[in-house]
C-alpha atoms as a PDB file:
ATOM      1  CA  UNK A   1      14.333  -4.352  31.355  1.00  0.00           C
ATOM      2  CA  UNK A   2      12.368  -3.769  28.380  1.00  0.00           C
ATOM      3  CA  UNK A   3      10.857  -0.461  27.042  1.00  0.00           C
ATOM      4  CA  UNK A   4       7.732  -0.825  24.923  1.00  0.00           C
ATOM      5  CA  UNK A   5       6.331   2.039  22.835  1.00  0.00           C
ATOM      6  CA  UNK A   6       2.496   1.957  21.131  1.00  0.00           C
ATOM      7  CA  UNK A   7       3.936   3.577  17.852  1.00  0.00           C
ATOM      8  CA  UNK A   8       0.190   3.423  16.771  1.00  0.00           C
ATOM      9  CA  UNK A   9      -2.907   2.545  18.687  1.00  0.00           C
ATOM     10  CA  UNK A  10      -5.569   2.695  16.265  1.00  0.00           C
ATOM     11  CA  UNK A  11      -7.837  -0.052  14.871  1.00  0.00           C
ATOM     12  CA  UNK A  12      -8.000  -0.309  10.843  1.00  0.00           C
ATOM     13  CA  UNK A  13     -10.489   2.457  10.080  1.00  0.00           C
ATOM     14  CA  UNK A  14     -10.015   5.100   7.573  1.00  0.00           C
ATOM     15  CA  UNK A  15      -7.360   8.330   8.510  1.00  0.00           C
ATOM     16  CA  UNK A  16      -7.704   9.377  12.428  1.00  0.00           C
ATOM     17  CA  UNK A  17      -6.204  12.573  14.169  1.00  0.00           C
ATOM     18  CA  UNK A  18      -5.755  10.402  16.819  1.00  0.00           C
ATOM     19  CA  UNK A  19      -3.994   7.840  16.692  1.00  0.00           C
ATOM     20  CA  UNK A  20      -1.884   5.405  13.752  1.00  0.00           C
ATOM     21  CA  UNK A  21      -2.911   2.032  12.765  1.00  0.00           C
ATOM     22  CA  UNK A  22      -1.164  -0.725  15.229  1.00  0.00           C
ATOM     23  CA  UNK A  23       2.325  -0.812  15.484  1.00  0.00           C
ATOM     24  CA  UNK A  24       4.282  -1.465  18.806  1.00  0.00           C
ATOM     25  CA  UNK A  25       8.071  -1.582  19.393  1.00  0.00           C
ATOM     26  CA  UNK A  26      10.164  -3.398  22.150  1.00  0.00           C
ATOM     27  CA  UNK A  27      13.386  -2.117  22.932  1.00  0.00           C
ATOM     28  CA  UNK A  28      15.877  -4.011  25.205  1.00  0.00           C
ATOM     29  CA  UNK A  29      19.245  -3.033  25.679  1.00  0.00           C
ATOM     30  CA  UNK A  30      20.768  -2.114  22.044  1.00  0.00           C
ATOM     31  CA  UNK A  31      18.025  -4.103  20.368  1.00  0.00           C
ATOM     32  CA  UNK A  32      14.602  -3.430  18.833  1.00  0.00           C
ATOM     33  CA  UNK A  33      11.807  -5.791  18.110  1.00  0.00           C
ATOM     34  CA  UNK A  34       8.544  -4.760  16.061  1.00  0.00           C
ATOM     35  CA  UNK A  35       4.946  -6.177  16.759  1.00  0.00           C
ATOM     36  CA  UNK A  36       3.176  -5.287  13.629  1.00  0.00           C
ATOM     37  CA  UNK A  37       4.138  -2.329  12.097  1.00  0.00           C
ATOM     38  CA  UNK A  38       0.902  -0.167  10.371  1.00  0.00           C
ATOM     39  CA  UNK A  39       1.697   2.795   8.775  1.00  0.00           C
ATOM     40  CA  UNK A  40       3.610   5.477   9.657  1.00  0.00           C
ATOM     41  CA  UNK A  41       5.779   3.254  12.169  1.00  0.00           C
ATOM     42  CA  UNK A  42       9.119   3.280  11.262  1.00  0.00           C
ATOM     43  CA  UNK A  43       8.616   7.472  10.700  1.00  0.00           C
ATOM     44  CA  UNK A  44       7.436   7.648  14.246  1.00  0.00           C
ATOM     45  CA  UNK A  45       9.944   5.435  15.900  1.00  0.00           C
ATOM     46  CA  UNK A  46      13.007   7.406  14.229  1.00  0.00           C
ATOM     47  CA  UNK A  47      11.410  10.904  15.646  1.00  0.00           C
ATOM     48  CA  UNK A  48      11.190   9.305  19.016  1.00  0.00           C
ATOM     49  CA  UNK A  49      14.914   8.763  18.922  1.00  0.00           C
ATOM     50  CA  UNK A  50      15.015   4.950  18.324  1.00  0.00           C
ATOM     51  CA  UNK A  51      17.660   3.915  15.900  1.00  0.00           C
ATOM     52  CA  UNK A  52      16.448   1.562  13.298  1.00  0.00           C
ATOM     53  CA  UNK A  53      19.049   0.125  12.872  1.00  0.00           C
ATOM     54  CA  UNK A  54      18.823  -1.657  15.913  1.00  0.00           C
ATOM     55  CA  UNK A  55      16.403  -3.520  14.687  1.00  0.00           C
ATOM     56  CA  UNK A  56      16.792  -7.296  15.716  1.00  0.00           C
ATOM     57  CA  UNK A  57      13.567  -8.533  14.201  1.00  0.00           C
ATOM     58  CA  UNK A  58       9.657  -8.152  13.298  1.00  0.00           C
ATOM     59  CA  UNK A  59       6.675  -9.798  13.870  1.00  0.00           C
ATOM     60  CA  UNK A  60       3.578 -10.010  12.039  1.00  0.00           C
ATOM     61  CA  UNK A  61       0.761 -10.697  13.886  1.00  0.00           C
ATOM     62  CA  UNK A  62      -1.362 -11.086  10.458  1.00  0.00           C
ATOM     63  CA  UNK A  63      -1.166  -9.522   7.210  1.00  0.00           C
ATOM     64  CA  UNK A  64      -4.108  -6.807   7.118  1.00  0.00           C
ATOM     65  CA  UNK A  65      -3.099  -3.421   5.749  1.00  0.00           C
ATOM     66  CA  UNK A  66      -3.594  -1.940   9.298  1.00  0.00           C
ATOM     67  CA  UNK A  67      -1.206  -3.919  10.510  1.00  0.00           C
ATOM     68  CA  UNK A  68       1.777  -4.506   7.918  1.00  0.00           C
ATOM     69  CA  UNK A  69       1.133  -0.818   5.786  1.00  0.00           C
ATOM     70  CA  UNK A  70       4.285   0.554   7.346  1.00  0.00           C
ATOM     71  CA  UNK A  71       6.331  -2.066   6.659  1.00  0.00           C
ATOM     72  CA  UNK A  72       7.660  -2.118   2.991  1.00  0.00           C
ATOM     73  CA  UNK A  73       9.066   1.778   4.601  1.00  0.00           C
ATOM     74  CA  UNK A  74      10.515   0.260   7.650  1.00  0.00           C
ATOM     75  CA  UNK A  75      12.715  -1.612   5.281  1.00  0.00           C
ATOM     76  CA  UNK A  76      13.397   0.578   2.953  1.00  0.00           C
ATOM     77  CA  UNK A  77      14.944   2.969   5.831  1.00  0.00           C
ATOM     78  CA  UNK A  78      17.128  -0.130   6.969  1.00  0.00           C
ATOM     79  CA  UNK A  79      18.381  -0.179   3.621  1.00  0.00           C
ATOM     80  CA  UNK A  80      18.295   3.821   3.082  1.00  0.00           C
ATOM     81  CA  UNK A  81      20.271   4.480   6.921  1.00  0.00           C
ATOM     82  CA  UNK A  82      23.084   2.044   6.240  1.00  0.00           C
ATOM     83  CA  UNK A  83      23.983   3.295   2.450  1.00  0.00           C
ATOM     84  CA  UNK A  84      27.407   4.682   2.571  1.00  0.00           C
ATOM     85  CA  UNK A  85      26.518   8.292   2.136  1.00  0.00           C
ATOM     86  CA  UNK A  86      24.715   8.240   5.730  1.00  0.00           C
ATOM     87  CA  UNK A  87      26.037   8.876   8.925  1.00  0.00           C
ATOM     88  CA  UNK A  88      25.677   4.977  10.225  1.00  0.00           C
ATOM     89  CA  UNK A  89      26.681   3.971   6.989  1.00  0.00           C
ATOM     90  CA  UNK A  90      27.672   0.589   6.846  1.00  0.00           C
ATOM     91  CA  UNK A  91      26.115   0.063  10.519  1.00  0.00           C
ATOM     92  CA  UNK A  92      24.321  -3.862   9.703  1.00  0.00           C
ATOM     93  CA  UNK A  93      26.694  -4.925   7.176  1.00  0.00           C
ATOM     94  CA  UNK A  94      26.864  -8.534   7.174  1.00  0.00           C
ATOM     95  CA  UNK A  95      23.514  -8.400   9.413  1.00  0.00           C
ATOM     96  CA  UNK A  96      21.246 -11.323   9.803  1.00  0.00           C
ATOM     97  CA  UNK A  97      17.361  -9.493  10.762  1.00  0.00           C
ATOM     98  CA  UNK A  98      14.253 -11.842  11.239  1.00  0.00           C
ATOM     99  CA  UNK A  99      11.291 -11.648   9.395  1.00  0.00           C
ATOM    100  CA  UNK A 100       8.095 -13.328  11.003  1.00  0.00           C
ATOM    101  CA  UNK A 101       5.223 -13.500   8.168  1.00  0.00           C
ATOM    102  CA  UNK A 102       1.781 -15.576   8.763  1.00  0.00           C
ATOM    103  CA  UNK A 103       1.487 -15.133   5.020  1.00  0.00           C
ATOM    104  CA  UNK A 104       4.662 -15.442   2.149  1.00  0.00           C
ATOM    105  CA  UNK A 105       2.988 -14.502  -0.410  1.00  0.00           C
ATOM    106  CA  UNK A 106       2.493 -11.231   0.659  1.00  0.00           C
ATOM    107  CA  UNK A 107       5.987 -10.704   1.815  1.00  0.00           C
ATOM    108  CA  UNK A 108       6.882 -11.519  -1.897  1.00  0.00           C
ATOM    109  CA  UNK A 109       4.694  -8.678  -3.027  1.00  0.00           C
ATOM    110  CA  UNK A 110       6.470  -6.401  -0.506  1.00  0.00           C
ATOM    111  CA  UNK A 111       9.612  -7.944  -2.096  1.00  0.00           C
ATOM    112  CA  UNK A 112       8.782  -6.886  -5.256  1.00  0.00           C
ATOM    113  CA  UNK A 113       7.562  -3.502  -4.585  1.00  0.00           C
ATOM    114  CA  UNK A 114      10.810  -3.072  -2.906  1.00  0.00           C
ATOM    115  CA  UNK A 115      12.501  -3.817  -5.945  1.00  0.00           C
ATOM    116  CA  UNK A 116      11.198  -1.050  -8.080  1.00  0.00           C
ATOM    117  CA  UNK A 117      12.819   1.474  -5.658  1.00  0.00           C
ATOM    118  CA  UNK A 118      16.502   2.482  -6.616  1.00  0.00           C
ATOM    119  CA  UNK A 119      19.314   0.634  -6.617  1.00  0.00           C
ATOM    120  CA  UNK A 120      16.636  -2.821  -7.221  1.00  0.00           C
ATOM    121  CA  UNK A 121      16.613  -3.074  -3.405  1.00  0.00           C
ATOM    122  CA  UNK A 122      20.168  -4.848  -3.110  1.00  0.00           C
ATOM    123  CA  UNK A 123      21.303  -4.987   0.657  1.00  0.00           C
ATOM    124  CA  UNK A 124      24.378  -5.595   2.366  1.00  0.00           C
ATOM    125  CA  UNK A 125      22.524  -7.095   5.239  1.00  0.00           C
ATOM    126  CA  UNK A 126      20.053 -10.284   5.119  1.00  0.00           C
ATOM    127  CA  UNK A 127      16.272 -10.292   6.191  1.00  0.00           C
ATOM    128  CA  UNK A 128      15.580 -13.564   6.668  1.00  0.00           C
ATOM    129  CA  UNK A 129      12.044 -14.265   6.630  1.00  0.00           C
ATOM    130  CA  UNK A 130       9.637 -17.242   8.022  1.00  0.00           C
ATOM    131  CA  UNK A 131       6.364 -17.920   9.270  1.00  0.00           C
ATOM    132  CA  UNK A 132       5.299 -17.763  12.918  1.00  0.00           C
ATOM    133  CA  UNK A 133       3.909 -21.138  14.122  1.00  0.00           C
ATOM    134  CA  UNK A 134       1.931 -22.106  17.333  1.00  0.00           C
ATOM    135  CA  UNK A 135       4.726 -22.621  20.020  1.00  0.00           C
ATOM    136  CA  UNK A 136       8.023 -21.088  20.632  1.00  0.00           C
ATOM    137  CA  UNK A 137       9.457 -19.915  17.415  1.00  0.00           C
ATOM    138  CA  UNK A 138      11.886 -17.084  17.559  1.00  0.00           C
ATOM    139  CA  UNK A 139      14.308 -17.440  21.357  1.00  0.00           C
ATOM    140  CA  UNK A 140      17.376 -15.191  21.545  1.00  0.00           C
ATOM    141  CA  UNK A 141      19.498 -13.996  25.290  1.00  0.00           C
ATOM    142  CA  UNK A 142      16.671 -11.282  25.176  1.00  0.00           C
ATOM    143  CA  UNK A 143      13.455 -12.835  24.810  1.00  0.00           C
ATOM    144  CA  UNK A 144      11.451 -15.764  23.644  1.00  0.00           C
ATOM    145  CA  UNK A 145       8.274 -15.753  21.060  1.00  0.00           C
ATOM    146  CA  UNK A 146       5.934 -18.092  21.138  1.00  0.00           C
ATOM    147  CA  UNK A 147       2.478 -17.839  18.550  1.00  0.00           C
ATOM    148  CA  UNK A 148      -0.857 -18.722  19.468  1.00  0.00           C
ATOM    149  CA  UNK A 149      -3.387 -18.875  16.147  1.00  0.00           C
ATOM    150  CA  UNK A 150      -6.478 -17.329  15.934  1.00  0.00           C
ATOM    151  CA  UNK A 151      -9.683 -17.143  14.429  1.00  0.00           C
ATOM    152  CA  UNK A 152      -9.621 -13.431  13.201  1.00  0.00           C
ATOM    153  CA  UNK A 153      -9.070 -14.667   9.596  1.00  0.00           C
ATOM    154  CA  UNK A 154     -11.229 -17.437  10.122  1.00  0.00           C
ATOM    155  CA  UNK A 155     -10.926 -20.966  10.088  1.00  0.00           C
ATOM    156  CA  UNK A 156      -8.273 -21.945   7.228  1.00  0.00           C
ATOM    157  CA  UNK A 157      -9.346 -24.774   4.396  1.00  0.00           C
ATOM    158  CA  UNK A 158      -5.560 -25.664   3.934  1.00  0.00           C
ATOM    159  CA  UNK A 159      -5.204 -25.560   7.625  1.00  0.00           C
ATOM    160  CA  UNK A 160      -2.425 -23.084   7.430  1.00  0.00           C
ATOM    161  CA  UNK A 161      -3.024 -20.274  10.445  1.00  0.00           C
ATOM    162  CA  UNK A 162      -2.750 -16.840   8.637  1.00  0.00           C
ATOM    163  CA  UNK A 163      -3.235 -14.647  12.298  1.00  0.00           C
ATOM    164  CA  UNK A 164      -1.375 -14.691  15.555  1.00  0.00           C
ATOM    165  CA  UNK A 165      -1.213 -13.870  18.810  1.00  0.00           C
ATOM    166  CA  UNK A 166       2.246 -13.570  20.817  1.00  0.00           C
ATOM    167  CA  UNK A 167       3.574 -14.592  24.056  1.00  0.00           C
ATOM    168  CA  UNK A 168       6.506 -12.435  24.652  1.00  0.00           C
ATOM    169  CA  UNK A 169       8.519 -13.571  27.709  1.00  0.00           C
ATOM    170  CA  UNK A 170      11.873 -11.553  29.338  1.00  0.00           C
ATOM    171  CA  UNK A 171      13.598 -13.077  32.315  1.00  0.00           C
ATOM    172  CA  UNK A 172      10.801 -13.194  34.557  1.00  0.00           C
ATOM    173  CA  UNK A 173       7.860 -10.942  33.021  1.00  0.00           C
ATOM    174  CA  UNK A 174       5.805 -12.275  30.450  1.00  0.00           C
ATOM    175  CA  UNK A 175       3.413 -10.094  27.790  1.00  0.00           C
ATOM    176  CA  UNK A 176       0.720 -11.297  25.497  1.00  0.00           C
ATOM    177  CA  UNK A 177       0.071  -9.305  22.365  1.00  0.00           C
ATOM    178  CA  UNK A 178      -3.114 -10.093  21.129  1.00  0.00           C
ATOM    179  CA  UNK A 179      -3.056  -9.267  17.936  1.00  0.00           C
ATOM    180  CA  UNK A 180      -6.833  -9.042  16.117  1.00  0.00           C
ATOM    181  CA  UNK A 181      -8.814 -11.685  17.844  1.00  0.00           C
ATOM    182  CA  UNK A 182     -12.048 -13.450  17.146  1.00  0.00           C
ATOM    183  CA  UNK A 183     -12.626 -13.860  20.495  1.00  0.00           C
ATOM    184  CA  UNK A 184     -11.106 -13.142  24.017  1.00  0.00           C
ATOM    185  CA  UNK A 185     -11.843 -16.477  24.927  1.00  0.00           C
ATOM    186  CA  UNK A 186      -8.591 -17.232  22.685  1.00  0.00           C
ATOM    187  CA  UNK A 187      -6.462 -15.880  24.955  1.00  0.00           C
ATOM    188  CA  UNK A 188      -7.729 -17.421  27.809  1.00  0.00           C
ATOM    189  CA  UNK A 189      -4.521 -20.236  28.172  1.00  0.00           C
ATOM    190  CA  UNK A 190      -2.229 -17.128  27.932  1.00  0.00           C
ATOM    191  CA  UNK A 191      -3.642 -15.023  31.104  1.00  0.00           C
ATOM    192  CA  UNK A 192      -1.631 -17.317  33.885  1.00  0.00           C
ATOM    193  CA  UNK A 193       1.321 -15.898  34.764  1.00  0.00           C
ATOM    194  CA  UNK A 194       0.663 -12.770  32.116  1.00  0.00           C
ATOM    195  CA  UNK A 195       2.431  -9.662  33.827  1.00  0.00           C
ATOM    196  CA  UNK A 196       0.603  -7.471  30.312  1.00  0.00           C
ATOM    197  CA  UNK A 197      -1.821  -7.854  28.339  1.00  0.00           C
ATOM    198  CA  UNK A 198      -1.892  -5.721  25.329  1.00  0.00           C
ATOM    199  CA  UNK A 199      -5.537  -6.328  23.988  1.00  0.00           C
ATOM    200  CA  UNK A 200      -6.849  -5.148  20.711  1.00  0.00           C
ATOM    201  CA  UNK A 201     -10.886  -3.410  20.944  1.00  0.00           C
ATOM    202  CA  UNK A 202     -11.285  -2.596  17.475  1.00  0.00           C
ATOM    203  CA  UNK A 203     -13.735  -5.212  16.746  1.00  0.00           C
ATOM    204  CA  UNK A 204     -14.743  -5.887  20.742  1.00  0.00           C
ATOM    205  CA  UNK A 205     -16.697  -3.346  23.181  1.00  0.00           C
ATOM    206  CA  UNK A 206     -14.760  -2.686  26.653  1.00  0.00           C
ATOM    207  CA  UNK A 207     -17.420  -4.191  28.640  1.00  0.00           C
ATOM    208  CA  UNK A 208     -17.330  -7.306  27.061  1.00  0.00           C
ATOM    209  CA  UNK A 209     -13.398  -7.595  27.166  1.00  0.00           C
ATOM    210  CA  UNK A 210     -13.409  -6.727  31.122  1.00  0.00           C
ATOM    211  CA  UNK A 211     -15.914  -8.600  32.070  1.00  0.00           C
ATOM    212  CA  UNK A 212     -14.361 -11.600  30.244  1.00  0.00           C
ATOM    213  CA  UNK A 213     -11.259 -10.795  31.878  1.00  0.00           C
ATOM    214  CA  UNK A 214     -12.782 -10.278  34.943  1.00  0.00           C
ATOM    215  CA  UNK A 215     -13.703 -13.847  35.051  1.00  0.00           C
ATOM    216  CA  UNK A 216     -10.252 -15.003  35.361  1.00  0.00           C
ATOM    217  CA  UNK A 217      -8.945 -15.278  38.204  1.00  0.00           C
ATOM    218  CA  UNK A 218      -5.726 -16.418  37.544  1.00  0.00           C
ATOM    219  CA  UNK A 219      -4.854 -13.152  35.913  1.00  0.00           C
ATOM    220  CA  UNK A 220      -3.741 -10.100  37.772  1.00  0.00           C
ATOM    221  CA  UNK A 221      -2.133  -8.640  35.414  1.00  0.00           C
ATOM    222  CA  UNK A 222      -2.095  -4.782  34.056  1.00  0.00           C
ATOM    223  CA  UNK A 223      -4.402  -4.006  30.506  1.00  0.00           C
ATOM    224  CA  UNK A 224      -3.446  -1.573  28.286  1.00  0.00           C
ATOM    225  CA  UNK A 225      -6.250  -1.171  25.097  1.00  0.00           C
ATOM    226  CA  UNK A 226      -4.565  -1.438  21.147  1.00  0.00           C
ATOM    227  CA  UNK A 227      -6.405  -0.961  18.508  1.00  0.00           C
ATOM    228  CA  UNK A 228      -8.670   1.068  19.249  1.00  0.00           C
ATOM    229  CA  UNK A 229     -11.851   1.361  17.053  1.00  0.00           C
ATOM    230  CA  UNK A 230     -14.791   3.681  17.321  1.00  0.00           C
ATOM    231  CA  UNK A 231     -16.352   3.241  20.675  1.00  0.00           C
ATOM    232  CA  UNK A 232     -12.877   3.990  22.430  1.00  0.00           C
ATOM    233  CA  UNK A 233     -12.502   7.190  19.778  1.00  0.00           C
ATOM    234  CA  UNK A 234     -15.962   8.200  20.373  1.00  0.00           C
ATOM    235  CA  UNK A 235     -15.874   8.224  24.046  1.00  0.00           C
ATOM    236  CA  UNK A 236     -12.232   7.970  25.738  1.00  0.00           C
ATOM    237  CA  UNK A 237     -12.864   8.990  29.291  1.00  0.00           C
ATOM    238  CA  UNK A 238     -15.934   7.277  29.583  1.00  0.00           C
ATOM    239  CA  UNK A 239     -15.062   3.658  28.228  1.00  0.00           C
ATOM    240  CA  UNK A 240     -11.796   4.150  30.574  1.00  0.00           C
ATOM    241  CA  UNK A 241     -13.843   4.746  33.805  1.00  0.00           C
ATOM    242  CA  UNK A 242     -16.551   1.977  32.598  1.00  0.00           C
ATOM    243  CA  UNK A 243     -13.294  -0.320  32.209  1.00  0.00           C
ATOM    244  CA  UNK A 244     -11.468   0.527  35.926  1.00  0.00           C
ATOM    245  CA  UNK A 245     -15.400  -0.215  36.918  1.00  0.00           C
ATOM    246  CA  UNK A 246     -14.836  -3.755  36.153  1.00  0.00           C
ATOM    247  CA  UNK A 247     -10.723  -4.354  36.600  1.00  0.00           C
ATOM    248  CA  UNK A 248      -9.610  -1.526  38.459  1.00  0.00           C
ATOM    249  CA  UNK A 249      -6.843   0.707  38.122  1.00  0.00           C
ATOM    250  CA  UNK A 250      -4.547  -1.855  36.528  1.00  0.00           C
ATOM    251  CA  UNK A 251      -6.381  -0.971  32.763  1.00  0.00           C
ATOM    252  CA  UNK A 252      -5.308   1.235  30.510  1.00  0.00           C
ATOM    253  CA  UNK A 253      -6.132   2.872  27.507  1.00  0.00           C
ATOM    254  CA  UNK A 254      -3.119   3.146  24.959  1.00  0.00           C
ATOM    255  CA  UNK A 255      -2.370   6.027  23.142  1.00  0.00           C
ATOM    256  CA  UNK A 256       0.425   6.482  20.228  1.00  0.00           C
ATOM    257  CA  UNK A 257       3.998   7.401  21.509  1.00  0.00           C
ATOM    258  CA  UNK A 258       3.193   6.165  25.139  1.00  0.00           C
ATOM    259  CA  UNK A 259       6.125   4.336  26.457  1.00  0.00           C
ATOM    260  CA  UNK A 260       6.317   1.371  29.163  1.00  0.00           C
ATOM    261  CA  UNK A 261       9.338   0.555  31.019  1.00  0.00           C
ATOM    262  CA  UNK A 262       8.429  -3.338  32.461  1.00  0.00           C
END
């Protein structure tokens, strides 16, 4: 069983009442797994009762601010919650937790920052950091990762993929994350066997997306809508109804701190 929360739901635009920029966490049995992790993420997982420490790894699906502003915090908490003054003190000692990164060079800027909080950022636990790739990368007893590049950041010179999407499989259910996408047709060799589809509309209108997905028939899967951008903000209801129009009552519209139990 797996319990995902939308920890924020909003697309990169400037402060909203409504929602936080994208973050989503997965949490199966005494593990948690991070898909991107904007803003105020770690602050609103720890309110919602999930125990960071518990965190088994994170995922990056590219390294926009909207999408990796709440992590330099996340960490720091890791590092803050297991000091020896706290109540879990000591809790990840000896720890080994993943870091997935389309981009080093901005983890080592994180790194840095890091640094210039007290106590120079030493841990007593290990993040271990790498780049997601196209294929299965990251496979534990809970789930497997696989990445899928993109074209949101364009077509690399160096031919080095800087944005991912994510096949996240669990026994026998299997989610996509889309990540930011130039196109839906990206994600069109992910949609067989795809039990949920968590697709971004921050830079696509619902129409378009359901009637792209409407195309396919191969996938019967539910939708839930991430990253929401203005024309979702603007008109909720309305680009819900004009959505179950198209695919029915198996679409959603995510908002932050809704939970899924799959």
């Amino acid at each position: 069983m797996m319990k995902l929360t939308f920890l924020g739901t909003c697309a990169g635009t400037e402060p909203q009442a409504w929602g936080h920029h994208s973050a989503l966490i997965i949490a199966i049995a005494d593990r948690l797994y991070w898909f991107d992790v904007g803003e105020t993420a770690a602050y609103t997982a720890h309110l919602l009762g999930y125990d960071l420490l518990k965190t088994e790894a994170i995922f990056i699906s590219h390294t926009h601010m909207d999408h990796i502003g709440g992590l330099p915090y996340l960490l720091w908490n890791l590092r803050k919650l297991n000091l020896p003054y706290m109540p879990q003190a000591g809790a990840i000692d000896g720890r080994r937790i993943r870091l997935f990164i389309p981009d080093v060079t901005v983890w080592q800027g994180i790194a840095q920052l890091l640094r210039g909080t007290e106590g120079n950022f030493e841990l007593a636990f290990q993040i271990e950091v790498a780049k997601p790739h196209d294929g299965l990368f990251f496979a534990n007893d809970d789930i497997q990762v696989s990445g899928f590049h993109n074209r949101h950041m364009g077509t690399p010179a160096d031919g080095v993929w800087r944005s991912f999407s994510f096949q996240i499989r669990h026994g026998t259910t299997t989610l996509v994350y889309s990540g930011d996408i130039e196109a839906v047709e990206e994600l069109l060799p992910l949609l067989p066997n795809c039990d949920l589809l968590l697709i971004e509309t921050g830079h696509h209108s619902v129409e378009a997306v359901c009637t792209r997905l409407a195309a396919e028939p191969q996938f019967t899967g539910a939708v839930y809508f991430t990253h929401n951008g203005a024309e979702i903000r603007a008109e909720p209801i309305q680009m819900l109804l004009l959505a179950r129009k198209i695919l029915g009552d198996r679409v959603y519209i995510a908002r932050d701190g809704m939970t899924i139990v799959v």
